[in-house]
Protein backbone atom coordinates (compact mmCIF):
# COMPACT_ATOMS: atom_id res chain seq x y z
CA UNK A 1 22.62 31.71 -33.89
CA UNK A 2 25.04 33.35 -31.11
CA UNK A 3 27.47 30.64 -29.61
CA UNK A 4 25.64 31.57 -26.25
CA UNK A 5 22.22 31.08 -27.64
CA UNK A 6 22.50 28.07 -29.13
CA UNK A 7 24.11 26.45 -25.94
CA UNK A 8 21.17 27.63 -24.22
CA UNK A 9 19.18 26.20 -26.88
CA UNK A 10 20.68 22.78 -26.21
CA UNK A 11 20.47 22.94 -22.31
CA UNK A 12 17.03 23.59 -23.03
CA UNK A 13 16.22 20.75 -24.89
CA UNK A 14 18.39 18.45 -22.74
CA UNK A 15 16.29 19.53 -19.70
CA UNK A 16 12.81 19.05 -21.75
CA UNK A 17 14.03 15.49 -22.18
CA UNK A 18 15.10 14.51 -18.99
CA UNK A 19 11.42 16.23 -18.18
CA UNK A 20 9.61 13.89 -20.30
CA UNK A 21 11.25 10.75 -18.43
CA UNK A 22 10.42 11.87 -15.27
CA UNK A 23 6.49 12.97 -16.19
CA UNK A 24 6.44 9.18 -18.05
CA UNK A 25 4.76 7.00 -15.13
CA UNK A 26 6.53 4.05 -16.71
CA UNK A 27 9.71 3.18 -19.06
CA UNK A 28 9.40 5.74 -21.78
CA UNK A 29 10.73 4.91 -25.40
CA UNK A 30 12.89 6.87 -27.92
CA UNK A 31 9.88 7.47 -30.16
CA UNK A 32 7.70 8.95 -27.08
CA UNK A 33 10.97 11.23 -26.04
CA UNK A 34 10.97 12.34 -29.74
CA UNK A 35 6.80 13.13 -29.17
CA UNK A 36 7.33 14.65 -26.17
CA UNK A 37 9.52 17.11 -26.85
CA UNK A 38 9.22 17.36 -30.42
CA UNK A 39 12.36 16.43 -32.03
CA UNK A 40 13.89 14.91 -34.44
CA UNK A 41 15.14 11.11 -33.96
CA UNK A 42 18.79 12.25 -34.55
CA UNK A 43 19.10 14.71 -31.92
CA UNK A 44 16.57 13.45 -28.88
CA UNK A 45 19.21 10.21 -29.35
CA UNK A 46 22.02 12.29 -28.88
CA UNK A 47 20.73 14.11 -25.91
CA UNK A 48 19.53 10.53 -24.31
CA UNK A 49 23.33 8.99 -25.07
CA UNK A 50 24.39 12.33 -23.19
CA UNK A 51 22.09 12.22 -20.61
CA UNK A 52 22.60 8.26 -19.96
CA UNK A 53 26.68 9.16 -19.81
CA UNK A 54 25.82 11.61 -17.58
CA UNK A 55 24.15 9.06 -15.12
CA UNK A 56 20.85 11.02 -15.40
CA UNK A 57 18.88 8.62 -17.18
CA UNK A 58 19.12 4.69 -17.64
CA UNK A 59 18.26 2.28 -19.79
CA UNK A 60 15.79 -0.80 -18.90
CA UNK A 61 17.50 -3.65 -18.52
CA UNK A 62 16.01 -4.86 -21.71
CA UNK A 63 17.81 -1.74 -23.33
CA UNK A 64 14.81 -0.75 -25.26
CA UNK A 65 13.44 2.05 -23.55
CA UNK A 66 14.57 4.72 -20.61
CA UNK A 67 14.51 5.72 -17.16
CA UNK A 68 15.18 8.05 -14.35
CA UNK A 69 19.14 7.37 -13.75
CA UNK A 70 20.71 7.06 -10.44
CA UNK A 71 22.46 10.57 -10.78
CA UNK A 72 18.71 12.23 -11.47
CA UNK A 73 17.13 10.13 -8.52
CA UNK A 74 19.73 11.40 -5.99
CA UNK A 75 19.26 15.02 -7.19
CA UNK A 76 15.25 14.60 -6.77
CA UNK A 77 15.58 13.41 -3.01
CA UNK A 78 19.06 15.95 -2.40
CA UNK A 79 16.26 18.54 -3.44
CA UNK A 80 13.27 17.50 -1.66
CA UNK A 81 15.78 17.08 1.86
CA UNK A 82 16.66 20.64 1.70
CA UNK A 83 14.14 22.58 -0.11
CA UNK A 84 12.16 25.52 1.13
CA UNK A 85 9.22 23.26 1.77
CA UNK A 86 10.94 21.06 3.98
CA UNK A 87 10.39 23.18 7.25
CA UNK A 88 6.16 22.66 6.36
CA UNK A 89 6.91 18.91 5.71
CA UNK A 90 8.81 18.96 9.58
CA UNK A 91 5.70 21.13 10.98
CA UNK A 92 3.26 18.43 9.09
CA UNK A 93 5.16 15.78 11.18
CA UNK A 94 5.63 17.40 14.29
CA UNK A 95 1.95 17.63 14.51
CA UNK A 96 1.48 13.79 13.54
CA UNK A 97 4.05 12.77 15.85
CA UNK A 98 1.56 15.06 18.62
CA UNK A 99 -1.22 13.12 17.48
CA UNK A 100 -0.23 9.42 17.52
CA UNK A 101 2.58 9.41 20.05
CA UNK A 102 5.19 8.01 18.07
CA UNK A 103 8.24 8.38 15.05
CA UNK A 104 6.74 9.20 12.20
CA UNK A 105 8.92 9.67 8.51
CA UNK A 106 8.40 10.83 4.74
CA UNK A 107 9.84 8.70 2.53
CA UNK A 108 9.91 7.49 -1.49
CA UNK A 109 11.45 4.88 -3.30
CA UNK A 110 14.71 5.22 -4.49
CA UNK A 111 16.01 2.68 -7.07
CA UNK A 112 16.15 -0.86 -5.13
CA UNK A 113 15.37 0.53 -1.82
CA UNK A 114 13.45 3.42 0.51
CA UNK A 115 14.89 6.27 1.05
CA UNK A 116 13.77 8.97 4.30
CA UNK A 117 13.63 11.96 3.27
CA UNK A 118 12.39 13.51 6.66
CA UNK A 119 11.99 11.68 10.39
CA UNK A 120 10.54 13.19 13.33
CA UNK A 121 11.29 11.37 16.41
CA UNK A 122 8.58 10.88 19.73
CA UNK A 123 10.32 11.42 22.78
CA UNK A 124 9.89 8.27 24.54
CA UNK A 125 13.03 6.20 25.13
CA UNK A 126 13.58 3.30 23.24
CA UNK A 127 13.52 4.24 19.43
CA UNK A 128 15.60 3.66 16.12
CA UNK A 129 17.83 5.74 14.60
CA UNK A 130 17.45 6.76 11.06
CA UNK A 131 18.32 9.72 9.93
CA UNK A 132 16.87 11.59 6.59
CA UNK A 133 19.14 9.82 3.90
CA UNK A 134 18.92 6.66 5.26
CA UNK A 135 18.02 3.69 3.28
CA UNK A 136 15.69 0.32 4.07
CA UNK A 137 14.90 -2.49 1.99
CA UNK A 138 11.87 -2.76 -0.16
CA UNK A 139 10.76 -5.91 0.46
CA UNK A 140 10.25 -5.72 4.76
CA UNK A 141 9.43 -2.59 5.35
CA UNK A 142 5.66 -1.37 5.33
CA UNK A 143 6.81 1.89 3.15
CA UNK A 144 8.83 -0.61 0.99
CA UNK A 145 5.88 -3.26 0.33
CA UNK A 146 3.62 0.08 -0.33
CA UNK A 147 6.11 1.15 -3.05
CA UNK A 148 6.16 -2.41 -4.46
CA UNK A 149 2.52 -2.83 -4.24
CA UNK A 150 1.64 0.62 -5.87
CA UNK A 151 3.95 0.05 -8.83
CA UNK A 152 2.65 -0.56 -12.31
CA UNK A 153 2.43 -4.70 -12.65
CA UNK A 154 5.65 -4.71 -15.04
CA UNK A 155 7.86 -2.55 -13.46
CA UNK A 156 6.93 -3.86 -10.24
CA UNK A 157 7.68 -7.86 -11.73
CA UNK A 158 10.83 -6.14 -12.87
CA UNK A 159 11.64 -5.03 -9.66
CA UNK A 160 11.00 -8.03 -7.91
CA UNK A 161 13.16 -10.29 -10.62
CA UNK A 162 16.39 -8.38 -9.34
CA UNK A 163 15.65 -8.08 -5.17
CA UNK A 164 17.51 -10.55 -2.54
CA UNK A 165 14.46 -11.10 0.06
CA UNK A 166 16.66 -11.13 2.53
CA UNK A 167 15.64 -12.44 5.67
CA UNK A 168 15.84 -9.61 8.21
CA UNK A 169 13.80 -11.54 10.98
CA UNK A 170 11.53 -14.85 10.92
CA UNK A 171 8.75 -12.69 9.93
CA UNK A 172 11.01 -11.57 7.23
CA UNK A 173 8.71 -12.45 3.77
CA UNK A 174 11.19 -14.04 1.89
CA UNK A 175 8.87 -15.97 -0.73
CA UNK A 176 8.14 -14.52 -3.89
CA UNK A 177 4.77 -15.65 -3.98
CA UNK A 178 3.78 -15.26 -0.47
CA UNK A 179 5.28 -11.43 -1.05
CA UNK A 180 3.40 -10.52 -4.43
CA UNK A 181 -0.10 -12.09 -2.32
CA UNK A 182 0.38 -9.52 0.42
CA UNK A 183 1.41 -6.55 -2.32
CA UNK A 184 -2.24 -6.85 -4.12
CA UNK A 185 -3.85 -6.91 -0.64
CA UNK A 186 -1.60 -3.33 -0.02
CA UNK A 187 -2.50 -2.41 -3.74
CA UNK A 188 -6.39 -2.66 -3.39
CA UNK A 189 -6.42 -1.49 0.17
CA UNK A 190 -3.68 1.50 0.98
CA UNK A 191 -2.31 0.57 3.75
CA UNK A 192 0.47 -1.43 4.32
CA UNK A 193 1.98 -3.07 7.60
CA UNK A 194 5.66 -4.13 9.21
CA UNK A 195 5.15 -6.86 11.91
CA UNK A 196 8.54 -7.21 13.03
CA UNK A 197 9.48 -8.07 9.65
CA UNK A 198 12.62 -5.80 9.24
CA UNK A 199 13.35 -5.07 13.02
CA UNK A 200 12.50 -7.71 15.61
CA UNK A 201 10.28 -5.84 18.27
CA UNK A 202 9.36 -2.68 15.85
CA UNK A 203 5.57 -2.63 13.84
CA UNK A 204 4.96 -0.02 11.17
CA UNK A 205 1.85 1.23 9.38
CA UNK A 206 2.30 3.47 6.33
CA UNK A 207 0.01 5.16 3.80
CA UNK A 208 0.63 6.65 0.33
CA UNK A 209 0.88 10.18 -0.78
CA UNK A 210 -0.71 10.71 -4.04
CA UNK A 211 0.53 13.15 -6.97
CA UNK A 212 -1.59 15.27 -8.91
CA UNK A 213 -2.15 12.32 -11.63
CA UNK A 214 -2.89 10.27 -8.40
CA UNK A 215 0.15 8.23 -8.58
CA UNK A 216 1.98 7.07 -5.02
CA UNK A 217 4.72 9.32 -5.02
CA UNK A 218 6.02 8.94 -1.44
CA UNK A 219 4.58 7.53 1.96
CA UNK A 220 4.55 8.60 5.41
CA UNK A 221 4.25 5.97 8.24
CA UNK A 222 4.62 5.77 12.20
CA UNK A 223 6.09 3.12 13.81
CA UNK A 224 6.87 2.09 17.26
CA UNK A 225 7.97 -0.68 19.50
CA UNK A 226 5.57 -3.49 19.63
CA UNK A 227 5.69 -3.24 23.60
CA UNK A 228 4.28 0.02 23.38
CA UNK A 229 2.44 0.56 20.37
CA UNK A 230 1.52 -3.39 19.14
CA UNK A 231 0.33 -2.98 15.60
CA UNK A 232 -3.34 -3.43 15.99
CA UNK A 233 -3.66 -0.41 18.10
CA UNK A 234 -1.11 1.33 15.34
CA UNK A 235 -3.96 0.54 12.51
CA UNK A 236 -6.00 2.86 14.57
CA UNK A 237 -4.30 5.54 13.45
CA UNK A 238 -5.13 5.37 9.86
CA UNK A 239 -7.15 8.36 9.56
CA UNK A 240 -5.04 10.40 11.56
CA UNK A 241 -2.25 8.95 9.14
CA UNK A 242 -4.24 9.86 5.50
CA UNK A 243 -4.96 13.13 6.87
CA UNK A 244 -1.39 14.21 7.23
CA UNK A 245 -0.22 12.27 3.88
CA UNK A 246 -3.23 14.80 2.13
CA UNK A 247 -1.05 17.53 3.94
CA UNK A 248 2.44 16.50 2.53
CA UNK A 249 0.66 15.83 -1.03
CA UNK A 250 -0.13 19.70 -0.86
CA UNK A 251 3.64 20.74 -0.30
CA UNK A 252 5.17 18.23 -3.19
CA UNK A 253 2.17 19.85 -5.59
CA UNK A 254 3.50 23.20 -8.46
CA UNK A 255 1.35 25.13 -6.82
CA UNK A 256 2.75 24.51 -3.14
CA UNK A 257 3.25 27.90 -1.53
């Protein structure tokens, strides 16, 4: 084979790999890489070591099998900040923002924390400012708790076993058993809630946005000062809210336009 087609060849497989870790909706193994992409033990563990180097993929903690690295995870939300689709995310937004009178944001779980990957601010006075690339905890914030709570059970007790539940506020959750009570309540019901718990005086509602395979891939949530907007009238917003995270599920699907 031509030096130039066999590097090709490589990149190739490399990518199919780090493909089959991402499309794995939990921990993937050496022997379901090898599956996946079909090939042979010797040479999906070379690409893994390569890719793991590389930052693009990690190990579990218990070293056994392999997950999204932390280079990988910043590439995914670098690429959903700026891509093409981001002005139809922003125009999703803008509308919800019309609608319920307050911020609204996109955001997904990245690693430890949330990440926003888009923010459109209401124009009242008296707001907080976080910009897209901004990061919250997990464990007081209503997109946070949804991520938690949506998790598979292992990876989500795994998650859990390594988080400092900080206290942000004296609403701040910071038992592990009073937390993991209130993330099977947001687990059968969709909708998760901030009642002061990360800012004192701000409530937040959020809702999941759903992959193809139906798994929560990201959230979008309004929130608002309590003074204005206390949290009971906020839950009225629901369907408003799970209309517009059907609209940003379109634009993250392959066959967004």
């Amino acid at each position: 084979m031509h030096p130039a087609q066999d590097s090709a060849s490589a990149t190739l497989r490399a990518f199919a790999v780090i493909e089959s870790v991402v499309a794995a909706d939990r921990p993937i193994s050496l022997t379901e890489v090898m599956a996946a992409v079909a090939l042979p033990k010797p040479t999906a563990h070379r690409i893994l070591a390569l890719l793991e180097r590389a930052g693009l993929i990690a190990h579990e903690p218990d070293g056994k099998r392999y997950i999204v690295g932390p280079r990988l995870a910043r590439l995914g939300s670098d690429v959903l900040m700026h891509s093409s689709l981001r002005g139809a995310r922003r125009a999703i937004l803008h509308r919800l923002v019309d609608e319920v009178g307050e911020t609204c944001n996109f955001t997904m779980l990245d690693g430890d924390e949330v990440i926003y990957l888009d923010r459109v601010e209401t124009a009242s006075p008296l707001r907080v400012n976080l910009q897209p690339g901004s990061h919250v905890p997990l464990h007081c914030t209503a997109s946070g708790k949804l991520f938690l709570a949506m998790l598979p059970r292992a990876q989500r007790n795994r998650l859990l076993d390594q988080l400092q539940l900080t206290p942000y506020t004296a609403n701040t959750l910071i038992g592990r058993k009073s937390l993991e009570q209130v993330l099977e309540r947001i687990r059968r019901d969709r909708i998760s809630t901030d009642d002061e718990e990360y800012l004192t005086g701000l409530v937040c509602v959020a809702v999941p946005i759903t992959d193809a395979k139906g798994r929560t891939c990201a959230s979008v949530a309004v929130h608002a000062p309590v003074a204005r907007m206390p949290l009971e009238r906020a839950l009225q917003h629901l369907p408003t809210l799970r209309r517009a995270a059907e609209a940003l599920a379109a634009t993250l699907s392959d066959n967004a336009a």
